[in-house]
Protein backbone atom coordinates (compact mmCIF):
# COMPACT_ATOMS: atom_id res chain seq x y z
CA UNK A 1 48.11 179.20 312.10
CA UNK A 2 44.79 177.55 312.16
CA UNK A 3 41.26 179.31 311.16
CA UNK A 4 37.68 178.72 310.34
CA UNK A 5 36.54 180.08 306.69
CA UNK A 6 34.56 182.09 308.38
CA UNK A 7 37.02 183.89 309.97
CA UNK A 8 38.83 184.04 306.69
CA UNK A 9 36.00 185.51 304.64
CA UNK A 10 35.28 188.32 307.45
CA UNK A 11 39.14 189.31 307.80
CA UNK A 12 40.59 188.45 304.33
CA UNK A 13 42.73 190.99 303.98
CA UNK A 14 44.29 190.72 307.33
CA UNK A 15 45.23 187.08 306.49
CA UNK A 16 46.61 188.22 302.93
CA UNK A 17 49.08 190.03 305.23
CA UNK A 18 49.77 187.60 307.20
CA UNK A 19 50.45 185.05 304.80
CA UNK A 20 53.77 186.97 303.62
CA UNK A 21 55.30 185.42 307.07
CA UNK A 22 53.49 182.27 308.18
CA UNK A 23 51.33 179.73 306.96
CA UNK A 24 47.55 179.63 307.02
CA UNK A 25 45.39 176.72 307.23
CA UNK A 26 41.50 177.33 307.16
CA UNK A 27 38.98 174.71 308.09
CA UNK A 28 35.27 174.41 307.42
CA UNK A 29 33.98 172.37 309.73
CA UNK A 30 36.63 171.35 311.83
CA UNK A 31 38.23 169.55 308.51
CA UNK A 32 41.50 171.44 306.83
CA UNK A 33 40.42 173.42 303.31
CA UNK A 34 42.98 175.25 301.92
CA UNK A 35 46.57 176.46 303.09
CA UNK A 36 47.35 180.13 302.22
CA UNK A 37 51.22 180.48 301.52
CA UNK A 38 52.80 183.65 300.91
CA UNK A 39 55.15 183.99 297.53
CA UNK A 40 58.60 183.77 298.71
CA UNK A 41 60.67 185.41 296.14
CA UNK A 42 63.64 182.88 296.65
CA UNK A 43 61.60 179.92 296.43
CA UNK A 44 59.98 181.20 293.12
CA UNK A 45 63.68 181.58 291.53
CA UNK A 46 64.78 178.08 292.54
CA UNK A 47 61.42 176.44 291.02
CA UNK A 48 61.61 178.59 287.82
CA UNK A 49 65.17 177.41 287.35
CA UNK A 50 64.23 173.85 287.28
CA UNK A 51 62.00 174.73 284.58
CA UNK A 52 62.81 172.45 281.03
CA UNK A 53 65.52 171.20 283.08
CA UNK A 54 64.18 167.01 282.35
CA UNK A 55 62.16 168.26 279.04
CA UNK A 56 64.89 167.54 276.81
CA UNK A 57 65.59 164.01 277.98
CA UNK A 58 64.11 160.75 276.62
CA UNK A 59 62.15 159.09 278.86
CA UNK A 60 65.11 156.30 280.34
CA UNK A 61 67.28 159.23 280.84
CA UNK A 62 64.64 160.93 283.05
CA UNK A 63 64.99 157.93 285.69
CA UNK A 64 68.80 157.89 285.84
CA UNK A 65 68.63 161.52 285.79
CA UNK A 66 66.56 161.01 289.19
CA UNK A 67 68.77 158.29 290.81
CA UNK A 68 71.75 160.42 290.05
CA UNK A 69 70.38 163.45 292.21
CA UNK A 70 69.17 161.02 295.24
CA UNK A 71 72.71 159.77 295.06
CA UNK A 72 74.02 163.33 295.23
CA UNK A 73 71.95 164.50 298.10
CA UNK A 74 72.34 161.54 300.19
CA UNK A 75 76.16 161.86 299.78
CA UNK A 76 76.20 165.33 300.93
CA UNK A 77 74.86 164.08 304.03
CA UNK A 78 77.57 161.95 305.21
């Protein structure tokens, strides 16, 4: 959903709401300003376990580390 800040300001709590099920992109004169995204609770667990996951690698590691997971995904799509 698209809407002006104006509209924002004047109904903010309505688009709080709203948030919790859909995307929100407010403009300012005619030019996107911020996107309002609700908190999904299963998205927040699969970020916080990735948390510290690459900390504890040296630096070379953290590259392989990447190429090894684009490997992986790409061969669960065949």
């Amino acid at each position: 959903m698209e809407i002006t800040a104006t509209d924002f300001k004047e109904n903010f709590g309505r688009y709080l709401a709203l948030a919790r099920r859909e995307d929100i992109l407010v403009t300012k004169s005619g030019h996107p300003v911020v996107k309002l995204t609700g908190v999904r609770p299963q998205k927040v667990e699969d970020v916080e376990s990735l948390f510290g996951l690459l900390c504890d690698l040296p630096a070379g590691d953290v590259k392989a580390s990447k190429a090894e997971r684009l490997a992986t995904k790409y061969e669960s799509l065949d």
